[in-house]
PDB file of N, CA and C in Angstrom:
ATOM      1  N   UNK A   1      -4.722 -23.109  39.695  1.00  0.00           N
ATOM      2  CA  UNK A   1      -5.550 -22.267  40.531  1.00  0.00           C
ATOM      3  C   UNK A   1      -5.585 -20.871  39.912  1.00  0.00           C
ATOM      4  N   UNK A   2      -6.388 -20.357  39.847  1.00  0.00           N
ATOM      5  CA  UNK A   2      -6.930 -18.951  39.426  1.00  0.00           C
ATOM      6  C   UNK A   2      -7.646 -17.999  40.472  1.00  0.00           C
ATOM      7  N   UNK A   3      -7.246 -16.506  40.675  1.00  0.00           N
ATOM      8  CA  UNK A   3      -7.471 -15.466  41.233  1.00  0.00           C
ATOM      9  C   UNK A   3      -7.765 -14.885  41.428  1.00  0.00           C
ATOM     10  N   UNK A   4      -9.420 -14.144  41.305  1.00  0.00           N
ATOM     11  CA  UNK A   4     -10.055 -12.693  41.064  1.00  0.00           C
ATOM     12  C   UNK A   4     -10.133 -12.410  42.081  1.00  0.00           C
ATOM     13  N   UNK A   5      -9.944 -10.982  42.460  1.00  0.00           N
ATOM     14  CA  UNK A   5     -10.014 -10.160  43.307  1.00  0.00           C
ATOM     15  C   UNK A   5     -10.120 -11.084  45.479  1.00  0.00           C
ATOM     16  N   UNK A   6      -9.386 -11.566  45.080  1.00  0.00           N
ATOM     17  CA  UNK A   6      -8.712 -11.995  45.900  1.00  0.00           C
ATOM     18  C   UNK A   6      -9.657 -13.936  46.288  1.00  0.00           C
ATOM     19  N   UNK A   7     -10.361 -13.748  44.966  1.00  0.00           N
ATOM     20  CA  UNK A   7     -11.209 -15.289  45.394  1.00  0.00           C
ATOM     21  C   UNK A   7     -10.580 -16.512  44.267  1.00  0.00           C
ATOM     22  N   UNK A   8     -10.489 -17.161  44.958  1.00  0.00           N
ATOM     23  CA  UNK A   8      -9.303 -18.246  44.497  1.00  0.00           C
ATOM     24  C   UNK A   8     -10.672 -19.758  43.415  1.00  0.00           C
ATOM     25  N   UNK A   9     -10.211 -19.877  42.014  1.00  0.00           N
ATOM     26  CA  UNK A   9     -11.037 -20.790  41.845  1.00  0.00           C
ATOM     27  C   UNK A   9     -10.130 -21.986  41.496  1.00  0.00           C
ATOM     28  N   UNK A  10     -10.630 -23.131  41.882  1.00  0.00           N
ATOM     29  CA  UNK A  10      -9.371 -24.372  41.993  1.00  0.00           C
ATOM     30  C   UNK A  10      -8.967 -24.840  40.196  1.00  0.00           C
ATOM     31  N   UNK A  11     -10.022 -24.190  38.902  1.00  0.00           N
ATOM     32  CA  UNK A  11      -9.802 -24.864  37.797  1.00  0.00           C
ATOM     33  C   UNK A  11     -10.728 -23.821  37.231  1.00  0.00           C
ATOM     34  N   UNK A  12     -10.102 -23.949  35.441  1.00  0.00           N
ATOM     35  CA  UNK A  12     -10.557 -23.189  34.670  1.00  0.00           C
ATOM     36  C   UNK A  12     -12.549 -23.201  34.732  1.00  0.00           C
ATOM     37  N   UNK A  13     -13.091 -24.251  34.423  1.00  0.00           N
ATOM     38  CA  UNK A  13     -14.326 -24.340  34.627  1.00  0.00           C
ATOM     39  C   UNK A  13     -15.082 -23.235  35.614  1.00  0.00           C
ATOM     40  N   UNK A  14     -14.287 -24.117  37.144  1.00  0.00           N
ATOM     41  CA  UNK A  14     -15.141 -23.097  37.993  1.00  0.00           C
ATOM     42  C   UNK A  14     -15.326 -20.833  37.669  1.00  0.00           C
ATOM     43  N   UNK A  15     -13.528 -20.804  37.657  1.00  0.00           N
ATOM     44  CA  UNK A  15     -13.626 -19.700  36.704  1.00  0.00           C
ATOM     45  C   UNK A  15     -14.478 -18.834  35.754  1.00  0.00           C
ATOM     46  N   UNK A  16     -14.797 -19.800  34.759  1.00  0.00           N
ATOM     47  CA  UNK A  16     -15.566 -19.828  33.486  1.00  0.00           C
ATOM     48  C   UNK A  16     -17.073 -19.254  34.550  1.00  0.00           C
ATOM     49  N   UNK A  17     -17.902 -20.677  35.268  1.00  0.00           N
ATOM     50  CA  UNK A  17     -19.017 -20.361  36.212  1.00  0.00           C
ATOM     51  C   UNK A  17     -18.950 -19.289  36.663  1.00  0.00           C
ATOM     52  N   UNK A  18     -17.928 -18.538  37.256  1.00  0.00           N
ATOM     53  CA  UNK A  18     -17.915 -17.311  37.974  1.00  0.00           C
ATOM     54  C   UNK A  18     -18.576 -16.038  36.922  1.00  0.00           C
ATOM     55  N   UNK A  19     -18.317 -16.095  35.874  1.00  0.00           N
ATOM     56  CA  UNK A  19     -18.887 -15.203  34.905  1.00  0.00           C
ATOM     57  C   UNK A  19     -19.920 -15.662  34.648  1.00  0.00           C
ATOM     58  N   UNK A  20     -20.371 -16.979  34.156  1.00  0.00           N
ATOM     59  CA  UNK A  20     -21.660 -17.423  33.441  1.00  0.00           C
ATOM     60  C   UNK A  20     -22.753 -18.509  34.057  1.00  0.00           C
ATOM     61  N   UNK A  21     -22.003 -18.755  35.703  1.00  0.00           N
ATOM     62  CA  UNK A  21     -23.354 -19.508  35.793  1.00  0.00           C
ATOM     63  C   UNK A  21     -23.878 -18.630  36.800  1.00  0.00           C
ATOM     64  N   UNK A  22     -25.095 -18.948  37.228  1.00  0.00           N
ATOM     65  CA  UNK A  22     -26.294 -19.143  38.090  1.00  0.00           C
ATOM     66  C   UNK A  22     -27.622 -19.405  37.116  1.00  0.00           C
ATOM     67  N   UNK A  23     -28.657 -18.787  37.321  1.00  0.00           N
ATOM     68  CA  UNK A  23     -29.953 -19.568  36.654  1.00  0.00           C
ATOM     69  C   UNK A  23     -29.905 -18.451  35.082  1.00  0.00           C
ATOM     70  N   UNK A  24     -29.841 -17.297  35.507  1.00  0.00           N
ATOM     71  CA  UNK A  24     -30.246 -16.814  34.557  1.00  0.00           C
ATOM     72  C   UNK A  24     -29.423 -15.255  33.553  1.00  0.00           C
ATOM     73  N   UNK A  25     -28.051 -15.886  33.877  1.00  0.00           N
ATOM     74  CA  UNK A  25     -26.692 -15.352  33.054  1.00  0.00           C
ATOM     75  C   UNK A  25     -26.444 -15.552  31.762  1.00  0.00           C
ATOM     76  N   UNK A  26     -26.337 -16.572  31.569  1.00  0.00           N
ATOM     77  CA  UNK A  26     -25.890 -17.203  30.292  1.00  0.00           C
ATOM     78  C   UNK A  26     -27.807 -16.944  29.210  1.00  0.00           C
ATOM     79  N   UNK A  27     -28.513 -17.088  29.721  1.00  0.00           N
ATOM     80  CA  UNK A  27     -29.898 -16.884  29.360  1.00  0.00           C
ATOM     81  C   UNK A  27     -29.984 -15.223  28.654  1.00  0.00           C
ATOM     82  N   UNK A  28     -29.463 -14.637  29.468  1.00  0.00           N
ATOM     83  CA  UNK A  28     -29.501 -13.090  29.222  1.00  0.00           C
ATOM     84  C   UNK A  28     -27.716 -12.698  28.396  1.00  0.00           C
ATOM     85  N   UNK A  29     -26.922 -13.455  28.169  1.00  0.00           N
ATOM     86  CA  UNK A  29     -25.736 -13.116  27.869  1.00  0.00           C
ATOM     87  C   UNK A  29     -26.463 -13.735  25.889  1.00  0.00           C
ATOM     88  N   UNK A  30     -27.088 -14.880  25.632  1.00  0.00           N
ATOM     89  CA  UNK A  30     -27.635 -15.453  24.655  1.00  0.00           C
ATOM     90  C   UNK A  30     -27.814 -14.510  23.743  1.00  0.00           C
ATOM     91  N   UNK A  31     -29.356 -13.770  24.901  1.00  0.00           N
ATOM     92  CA  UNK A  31     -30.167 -12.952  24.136  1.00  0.00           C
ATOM     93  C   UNK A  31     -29.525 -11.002  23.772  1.00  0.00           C
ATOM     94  N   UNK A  32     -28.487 -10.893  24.013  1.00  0.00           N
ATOM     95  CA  UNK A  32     -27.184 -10.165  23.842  1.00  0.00           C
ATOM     96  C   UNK A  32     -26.830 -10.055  22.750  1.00  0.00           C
ATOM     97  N   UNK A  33     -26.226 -11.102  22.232  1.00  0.00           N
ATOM     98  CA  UNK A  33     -25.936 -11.284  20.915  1.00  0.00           C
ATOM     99  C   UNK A  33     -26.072 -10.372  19.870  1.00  0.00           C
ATOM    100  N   UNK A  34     -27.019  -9.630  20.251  1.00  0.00           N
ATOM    101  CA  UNK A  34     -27.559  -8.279  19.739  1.00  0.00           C
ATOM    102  C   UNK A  34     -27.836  -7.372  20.092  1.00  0.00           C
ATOM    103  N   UNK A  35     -27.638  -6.127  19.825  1.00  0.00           N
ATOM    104  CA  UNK A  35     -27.733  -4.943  20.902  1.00  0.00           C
ATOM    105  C   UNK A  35     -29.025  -4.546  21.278  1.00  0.00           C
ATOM    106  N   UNK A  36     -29.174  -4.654  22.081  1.00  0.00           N
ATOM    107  CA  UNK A  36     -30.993  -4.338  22.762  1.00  0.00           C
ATOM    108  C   UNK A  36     -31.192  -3.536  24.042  1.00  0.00           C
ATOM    109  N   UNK A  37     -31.996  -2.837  23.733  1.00  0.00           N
ATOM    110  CA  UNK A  37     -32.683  -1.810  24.923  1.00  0.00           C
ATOM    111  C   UNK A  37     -33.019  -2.934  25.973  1.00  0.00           C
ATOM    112  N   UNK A  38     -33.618  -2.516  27.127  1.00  0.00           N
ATOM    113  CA  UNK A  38     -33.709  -3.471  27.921  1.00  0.00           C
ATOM    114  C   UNK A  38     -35.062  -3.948  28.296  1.00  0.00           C
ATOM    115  N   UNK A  39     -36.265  -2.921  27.990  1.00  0.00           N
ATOM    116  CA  UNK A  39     -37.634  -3.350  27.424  1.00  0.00           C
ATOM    117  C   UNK A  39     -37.569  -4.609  26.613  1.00  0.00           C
ATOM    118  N   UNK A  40     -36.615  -4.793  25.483  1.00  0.00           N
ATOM    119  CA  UNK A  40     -36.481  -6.010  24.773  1.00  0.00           C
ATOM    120  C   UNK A  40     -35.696  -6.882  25.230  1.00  0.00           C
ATOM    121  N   UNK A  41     -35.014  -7.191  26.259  1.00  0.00           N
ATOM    122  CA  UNK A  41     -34.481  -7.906  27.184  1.00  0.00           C
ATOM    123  C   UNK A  41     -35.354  -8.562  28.055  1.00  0.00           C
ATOM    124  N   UNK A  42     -36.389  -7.597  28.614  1.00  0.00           N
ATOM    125  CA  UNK A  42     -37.755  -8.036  29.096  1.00  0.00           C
ATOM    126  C   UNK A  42     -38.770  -9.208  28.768  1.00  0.00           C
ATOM    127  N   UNK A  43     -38.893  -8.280  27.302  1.00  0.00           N
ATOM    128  CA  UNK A  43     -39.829  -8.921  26.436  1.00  0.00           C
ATOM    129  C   UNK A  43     -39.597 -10.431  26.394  1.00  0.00           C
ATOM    130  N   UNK A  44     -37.953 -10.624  26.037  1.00  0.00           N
ATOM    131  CA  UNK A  44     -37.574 -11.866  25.548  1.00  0.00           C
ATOM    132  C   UNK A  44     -37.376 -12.999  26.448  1.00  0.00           C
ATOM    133  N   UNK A  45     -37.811 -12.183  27.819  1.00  0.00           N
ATOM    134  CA  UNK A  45     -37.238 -13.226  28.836  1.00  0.00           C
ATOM    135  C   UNK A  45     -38.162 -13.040  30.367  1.00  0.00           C
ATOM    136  N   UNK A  46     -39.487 -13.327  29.745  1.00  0.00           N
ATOM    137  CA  UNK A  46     -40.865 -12.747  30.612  1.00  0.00           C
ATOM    138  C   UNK A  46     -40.843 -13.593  32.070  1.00  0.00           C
ATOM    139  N   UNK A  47     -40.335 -14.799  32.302  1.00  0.00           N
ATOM    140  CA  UNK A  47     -40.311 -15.122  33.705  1.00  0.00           C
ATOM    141  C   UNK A  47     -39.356 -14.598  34.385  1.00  0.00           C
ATOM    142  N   UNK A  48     -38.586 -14.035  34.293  1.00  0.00           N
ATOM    143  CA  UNK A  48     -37.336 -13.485  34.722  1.00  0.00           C
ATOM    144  C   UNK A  48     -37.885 -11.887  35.822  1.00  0.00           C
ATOM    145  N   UNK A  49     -37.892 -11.979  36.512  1.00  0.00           N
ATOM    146  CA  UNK A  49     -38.160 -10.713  37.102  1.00  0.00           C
ATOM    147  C   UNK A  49     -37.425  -9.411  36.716  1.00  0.00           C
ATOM    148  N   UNK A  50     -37.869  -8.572  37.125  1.00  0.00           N
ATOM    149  CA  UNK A  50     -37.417  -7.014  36.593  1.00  0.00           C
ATOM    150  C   UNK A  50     -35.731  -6.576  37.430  1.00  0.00           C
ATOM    151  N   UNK A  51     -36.037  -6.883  38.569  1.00  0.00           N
ATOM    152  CA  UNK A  51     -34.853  -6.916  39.700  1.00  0.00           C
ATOM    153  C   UNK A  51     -33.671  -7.935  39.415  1.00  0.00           C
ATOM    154  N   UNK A  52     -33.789  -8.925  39.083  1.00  0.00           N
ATOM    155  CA  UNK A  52     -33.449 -10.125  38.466  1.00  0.00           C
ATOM    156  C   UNK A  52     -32.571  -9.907  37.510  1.00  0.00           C
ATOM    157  N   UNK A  53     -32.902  -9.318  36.270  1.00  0.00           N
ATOM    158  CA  UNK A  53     -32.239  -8.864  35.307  1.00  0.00           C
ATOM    159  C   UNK A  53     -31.526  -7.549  35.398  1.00  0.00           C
ATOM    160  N   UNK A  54     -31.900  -6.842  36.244  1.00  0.00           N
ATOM    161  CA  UNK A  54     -31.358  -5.438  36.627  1.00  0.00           C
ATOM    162  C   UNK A  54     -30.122  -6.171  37.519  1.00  0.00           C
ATOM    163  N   UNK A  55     -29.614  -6.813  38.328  1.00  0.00           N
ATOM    164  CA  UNK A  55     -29.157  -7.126  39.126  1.00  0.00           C
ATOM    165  C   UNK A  55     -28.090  -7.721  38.448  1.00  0.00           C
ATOM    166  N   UNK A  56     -28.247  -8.925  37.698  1.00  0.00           N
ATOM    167  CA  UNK A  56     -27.669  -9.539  36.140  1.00  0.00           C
ATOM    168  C   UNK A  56     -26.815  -8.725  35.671  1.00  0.00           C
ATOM    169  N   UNK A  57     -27.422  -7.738  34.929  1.00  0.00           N
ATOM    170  CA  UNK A  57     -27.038  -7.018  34.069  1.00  0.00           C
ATOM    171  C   UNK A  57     -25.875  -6.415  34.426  1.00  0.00           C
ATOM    172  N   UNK A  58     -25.626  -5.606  35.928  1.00  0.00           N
ATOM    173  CA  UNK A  58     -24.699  -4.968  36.549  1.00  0.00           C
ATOM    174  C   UNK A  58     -23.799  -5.877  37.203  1.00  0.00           C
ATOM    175  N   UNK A  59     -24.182  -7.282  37.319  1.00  0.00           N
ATOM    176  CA  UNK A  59     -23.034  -8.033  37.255  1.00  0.00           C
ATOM    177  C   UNK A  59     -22.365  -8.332  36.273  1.00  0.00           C
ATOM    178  N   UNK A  60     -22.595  -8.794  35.600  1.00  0.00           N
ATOM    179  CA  UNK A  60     -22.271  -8.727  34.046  1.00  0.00           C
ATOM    180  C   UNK A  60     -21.355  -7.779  33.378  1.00  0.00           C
ATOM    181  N   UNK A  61     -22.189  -6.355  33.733  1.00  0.00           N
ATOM    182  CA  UNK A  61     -21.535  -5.403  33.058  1.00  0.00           C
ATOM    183  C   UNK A  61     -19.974  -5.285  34.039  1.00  0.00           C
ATOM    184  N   UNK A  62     -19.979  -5.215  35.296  1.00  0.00           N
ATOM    185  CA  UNK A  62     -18.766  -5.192  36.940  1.00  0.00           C
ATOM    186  C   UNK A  62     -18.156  -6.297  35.586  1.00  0.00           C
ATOM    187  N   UNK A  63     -18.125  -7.573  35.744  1.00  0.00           N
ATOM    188  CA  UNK A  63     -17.464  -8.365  34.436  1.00  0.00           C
ATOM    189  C   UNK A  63     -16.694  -8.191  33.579  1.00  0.00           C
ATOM    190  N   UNK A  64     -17.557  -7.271  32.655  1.00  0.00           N
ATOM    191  CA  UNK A  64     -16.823  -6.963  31.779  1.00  0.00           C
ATOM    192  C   UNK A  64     -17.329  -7.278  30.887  1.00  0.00           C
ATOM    193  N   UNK A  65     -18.605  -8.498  30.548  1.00  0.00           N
ATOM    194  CA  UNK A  65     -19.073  -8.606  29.849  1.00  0.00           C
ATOM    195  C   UNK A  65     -20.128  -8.162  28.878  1.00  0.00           C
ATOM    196  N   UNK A  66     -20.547  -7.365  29.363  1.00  0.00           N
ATOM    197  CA  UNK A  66     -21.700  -6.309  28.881  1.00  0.00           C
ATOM    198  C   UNK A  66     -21.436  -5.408  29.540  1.00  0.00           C
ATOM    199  N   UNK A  67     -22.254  -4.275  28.094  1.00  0.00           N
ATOM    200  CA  UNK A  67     -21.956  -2.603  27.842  1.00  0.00           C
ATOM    201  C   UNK A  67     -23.040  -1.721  28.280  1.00  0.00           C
ATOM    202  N   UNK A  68     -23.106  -0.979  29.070  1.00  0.00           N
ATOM    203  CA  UNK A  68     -24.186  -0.868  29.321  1.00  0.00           C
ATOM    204  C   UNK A  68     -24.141   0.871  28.204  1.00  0.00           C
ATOM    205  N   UNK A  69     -25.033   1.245  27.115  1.00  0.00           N
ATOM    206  CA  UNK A  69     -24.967   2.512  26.536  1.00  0.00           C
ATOM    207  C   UNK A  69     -26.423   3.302  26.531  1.00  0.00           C
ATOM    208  N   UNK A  70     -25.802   4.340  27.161  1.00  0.00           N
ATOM    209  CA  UNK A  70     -26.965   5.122  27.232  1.00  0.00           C
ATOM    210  C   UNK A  70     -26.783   6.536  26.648  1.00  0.00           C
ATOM    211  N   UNK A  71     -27.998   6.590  26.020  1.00  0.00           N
ATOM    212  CA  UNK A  71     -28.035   7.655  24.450  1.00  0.00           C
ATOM    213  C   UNK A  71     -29.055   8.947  25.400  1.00  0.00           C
ATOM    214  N   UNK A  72     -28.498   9.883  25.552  1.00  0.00           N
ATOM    215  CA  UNK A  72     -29.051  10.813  26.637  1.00  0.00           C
ATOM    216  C   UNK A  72     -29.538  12.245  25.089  1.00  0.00           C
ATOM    217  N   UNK A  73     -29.105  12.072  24.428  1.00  0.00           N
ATOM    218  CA  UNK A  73     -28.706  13.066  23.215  1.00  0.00           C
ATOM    219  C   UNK A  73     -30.407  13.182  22.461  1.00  0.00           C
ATOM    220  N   UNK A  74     -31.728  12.471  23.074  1.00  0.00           N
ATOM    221  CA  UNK A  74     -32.965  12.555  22.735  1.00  0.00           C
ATOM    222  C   UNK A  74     -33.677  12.061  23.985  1.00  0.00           C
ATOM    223  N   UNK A  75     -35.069  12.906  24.125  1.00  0.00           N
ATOM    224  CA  UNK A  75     -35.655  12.525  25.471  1.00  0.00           C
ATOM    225  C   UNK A  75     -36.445  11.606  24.584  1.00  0.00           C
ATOM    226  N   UNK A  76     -36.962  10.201  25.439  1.00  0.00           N
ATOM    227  CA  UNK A  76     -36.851   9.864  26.626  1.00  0.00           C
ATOM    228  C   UNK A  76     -35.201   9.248  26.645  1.00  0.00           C
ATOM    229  N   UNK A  77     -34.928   9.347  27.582  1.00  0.00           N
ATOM    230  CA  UNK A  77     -33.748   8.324  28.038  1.00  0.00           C
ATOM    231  C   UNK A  77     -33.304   7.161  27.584  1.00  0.00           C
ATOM    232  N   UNK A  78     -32.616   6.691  26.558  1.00  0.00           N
ATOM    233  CA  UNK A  78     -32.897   5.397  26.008  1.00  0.00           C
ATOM    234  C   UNK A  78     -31.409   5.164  26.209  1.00  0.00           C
ATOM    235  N   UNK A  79     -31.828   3.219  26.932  1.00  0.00           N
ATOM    236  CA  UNK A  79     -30.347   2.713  27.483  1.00  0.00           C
ATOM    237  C   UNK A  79     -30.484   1.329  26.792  1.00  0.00           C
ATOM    238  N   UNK A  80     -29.098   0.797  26.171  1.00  0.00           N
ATOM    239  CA  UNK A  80     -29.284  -0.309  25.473  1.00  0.00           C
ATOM    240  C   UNK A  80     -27.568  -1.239  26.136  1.00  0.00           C
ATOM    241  N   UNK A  81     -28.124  -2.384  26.002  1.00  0.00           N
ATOM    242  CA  UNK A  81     -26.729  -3.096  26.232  1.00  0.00           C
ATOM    243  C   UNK A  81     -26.522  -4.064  25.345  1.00  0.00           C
ATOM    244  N   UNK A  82     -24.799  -4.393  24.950  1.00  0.00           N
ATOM    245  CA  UNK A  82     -24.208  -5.264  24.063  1.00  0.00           C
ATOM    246  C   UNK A  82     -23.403  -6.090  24.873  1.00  0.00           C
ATOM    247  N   UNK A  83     -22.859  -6.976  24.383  1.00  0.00           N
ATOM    248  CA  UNK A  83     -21.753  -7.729  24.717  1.00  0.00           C
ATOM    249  C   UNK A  83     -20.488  -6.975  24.379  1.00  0.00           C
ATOM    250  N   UNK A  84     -19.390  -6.552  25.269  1.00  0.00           N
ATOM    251  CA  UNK A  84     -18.225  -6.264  24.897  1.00  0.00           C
ATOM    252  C   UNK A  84     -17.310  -7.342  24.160  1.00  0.00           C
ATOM    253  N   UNK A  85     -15.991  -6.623  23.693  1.00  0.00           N
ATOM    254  CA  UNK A  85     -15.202  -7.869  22.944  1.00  0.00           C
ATOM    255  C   UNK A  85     -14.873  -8.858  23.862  1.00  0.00           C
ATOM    256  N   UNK A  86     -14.801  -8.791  24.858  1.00  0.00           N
ATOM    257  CA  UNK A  86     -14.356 -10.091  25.895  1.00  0.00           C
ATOM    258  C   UNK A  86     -15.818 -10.927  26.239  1.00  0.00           C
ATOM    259  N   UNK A  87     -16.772 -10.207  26.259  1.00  0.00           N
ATOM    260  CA  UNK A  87     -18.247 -11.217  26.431  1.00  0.00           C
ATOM    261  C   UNK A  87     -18.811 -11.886  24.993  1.00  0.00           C
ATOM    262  N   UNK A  88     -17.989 -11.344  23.775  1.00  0.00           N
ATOM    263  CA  UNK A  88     -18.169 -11.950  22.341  1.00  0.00           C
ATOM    264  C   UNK A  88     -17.501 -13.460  22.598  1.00  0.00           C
ATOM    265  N   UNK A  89     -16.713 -13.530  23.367  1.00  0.00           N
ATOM    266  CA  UNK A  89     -15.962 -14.462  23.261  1.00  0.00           C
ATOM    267  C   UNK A  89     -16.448 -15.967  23.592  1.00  0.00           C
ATOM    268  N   UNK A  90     -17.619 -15.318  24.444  1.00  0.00           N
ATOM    269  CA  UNK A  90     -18.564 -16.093  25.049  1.00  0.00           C
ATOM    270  C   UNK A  90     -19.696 -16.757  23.941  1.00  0.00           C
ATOM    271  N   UNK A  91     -19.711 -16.279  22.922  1.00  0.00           N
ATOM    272  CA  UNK A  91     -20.519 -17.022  22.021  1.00  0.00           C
ATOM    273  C   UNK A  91     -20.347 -18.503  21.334  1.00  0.00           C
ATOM    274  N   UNK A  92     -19.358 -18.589  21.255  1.00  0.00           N
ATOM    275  CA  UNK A  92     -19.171 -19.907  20.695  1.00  0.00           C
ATOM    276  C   UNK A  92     -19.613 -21.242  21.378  1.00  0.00           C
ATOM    277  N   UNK A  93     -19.360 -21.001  22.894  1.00  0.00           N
ATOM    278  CA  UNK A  93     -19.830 -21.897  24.052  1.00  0.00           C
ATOM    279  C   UNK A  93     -21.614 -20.923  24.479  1.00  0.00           C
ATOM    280  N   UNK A  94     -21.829 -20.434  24.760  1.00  0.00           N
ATOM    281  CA  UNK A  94     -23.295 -20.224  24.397  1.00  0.00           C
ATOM    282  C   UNK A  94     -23.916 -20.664  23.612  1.00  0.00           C
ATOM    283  N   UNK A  95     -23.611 -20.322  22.582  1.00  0.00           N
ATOM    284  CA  UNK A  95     -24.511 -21.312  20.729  1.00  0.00           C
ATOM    285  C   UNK A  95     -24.451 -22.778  21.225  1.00  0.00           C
ATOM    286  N   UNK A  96     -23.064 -23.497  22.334  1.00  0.00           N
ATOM    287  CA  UNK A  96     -22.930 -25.059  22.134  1.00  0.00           C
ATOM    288  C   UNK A  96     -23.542 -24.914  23.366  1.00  0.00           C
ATOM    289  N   UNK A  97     -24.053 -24.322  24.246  1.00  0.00           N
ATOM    290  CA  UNK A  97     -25.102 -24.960  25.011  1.00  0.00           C
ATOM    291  C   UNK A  97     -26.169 -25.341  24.774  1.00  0.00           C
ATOM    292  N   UNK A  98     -26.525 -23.984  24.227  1.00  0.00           N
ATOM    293  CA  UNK A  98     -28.234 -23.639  23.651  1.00  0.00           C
ATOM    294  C   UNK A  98     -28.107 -25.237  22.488  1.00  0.00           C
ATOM    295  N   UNK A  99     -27.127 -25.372  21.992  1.00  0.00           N
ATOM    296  CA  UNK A  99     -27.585 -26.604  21.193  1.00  0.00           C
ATOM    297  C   UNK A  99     -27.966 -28.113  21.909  1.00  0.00           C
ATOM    298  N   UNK A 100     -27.012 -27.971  22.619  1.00  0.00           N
ATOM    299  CA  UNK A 100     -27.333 -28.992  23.475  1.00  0.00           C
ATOM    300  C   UNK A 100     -28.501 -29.197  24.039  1.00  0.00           C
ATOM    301  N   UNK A 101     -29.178 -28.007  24.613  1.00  0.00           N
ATOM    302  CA  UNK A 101     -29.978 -27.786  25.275  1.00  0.00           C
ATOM    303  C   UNK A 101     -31.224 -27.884  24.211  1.00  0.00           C
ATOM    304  N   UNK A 102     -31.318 -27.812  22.963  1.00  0.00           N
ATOM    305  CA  UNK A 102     -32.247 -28.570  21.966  1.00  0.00           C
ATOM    306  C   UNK A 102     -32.135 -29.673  21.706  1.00  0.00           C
ATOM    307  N   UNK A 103     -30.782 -30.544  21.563  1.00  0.00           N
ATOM    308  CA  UNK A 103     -30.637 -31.877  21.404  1.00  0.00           C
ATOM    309  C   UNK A 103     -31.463 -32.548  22.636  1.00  0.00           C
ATOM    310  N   UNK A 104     -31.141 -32.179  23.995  1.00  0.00           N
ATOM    311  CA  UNK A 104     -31.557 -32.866  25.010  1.00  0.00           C
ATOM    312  C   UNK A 104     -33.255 -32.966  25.141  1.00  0.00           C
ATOM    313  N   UNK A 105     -33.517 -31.348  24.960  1.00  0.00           N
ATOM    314  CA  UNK A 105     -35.311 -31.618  24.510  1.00  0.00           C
ATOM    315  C   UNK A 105     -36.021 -32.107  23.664  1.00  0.00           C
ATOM    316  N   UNK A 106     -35.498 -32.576  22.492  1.00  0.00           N
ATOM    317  CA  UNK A 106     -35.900 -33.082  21.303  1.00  0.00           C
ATOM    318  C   UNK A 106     -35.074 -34.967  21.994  1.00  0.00           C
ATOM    319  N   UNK A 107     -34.822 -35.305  22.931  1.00  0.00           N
ATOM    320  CA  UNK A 107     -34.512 -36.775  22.526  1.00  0.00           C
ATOM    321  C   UNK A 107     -34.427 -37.404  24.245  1.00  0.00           C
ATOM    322  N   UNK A 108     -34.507 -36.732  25.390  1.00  0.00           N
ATOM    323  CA  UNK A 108     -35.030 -36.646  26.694  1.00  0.00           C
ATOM    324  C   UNK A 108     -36.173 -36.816  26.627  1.00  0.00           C
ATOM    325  N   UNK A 109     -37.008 -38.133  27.174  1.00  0.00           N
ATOM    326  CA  UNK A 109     -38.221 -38.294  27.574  1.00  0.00           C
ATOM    327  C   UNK A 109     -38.861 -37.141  28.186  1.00  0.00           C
ATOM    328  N   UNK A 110     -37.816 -36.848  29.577  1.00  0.00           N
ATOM    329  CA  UNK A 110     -38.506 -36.601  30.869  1.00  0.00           C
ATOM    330  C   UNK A 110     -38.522 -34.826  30.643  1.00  0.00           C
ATOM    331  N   UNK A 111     -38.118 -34.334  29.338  1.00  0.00           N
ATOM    332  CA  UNK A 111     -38.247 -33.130  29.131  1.00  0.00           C
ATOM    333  C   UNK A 111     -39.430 -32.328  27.808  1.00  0.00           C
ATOM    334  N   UNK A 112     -40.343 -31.289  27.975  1.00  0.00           N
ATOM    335  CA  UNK A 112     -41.173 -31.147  27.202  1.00  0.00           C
ATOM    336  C   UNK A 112     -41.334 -29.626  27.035  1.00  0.00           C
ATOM    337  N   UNK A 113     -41.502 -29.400  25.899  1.00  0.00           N
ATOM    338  CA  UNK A 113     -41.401 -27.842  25.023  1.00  0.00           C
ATOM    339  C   UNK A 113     -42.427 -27.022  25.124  1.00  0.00           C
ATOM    340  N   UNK A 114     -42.836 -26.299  25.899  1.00  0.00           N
ATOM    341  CA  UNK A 114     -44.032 -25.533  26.221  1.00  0.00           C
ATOM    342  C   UNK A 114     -44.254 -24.161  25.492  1.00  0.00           C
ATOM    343  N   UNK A 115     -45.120 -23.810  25.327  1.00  0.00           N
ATOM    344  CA  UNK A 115     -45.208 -22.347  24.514  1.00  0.00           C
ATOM    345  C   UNK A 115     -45.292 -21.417  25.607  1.00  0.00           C
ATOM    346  N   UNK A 116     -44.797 -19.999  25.324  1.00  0.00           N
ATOM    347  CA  UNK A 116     -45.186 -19.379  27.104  1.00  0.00           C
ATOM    348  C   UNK A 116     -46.205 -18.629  26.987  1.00  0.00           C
ATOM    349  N   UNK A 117     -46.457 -18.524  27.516  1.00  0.00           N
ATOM    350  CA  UNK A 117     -47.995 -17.776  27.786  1.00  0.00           C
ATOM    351  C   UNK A 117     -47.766 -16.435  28.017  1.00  0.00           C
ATOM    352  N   UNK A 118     -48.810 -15.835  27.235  1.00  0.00           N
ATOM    353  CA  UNK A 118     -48.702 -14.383  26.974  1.00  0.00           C
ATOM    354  C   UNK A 118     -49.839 -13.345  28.084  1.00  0.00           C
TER     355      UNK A 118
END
């Protein structure tokens, strides 16, 4: 059994979920990987609402997993976020989803690869 802030998870997994699941965590933790303003966070992830990812993000960052840096030292305001060293850690099982998650579309009937619309 495991402990955060006073919420009890019965096994490592669920744990793990507490940081990286719901719909669209691990989606935005991916596209991380690289340090990006959040216009390009946008860009990369157009069904995702604006609130959505704002909301994300500050969970994420409460986490620990992402940085949130903001460069005040030139107008306009420019704010960019990374993965910290503890949300790096998260890559290795990210890359093996996202793979999976091509194996399954490339060999799943009932699944099909759409282009998104601009």
């Amino acid at each position: 059994m495991y402990c955060i802030d006073n919420k009890e998870y019965p096994c490592s997994t669920s744990l793990a979920m507490k940081y990286i699941g719901g719909k669209w965590k691990a989606a935005i933790l991916i596209h991380l990987m690289q340090r990006k303003r959040y216009h390009e966070l946008r860009k990369d992830l157009p069904m995702v609402t604006e609130r959505t990812i704002s909301l994300q993000l500050k969970e994420l960052e409460e986490d620990g997993l992402v940085k949130r840096i903001v460069h005040t030292h030139k107008p306009p305001l420019k704010v960019e976020y990374e993965l910290t060293p503890f949300g790096k850690t998260l890559i290795p099982v990210l890359k093996a989803i996202s793979d999976w998650g091509k194996k399954a579309a490339s060999t799943h009937k009932q699944i099909r690869v759409v282009q998104p619309s601009s």
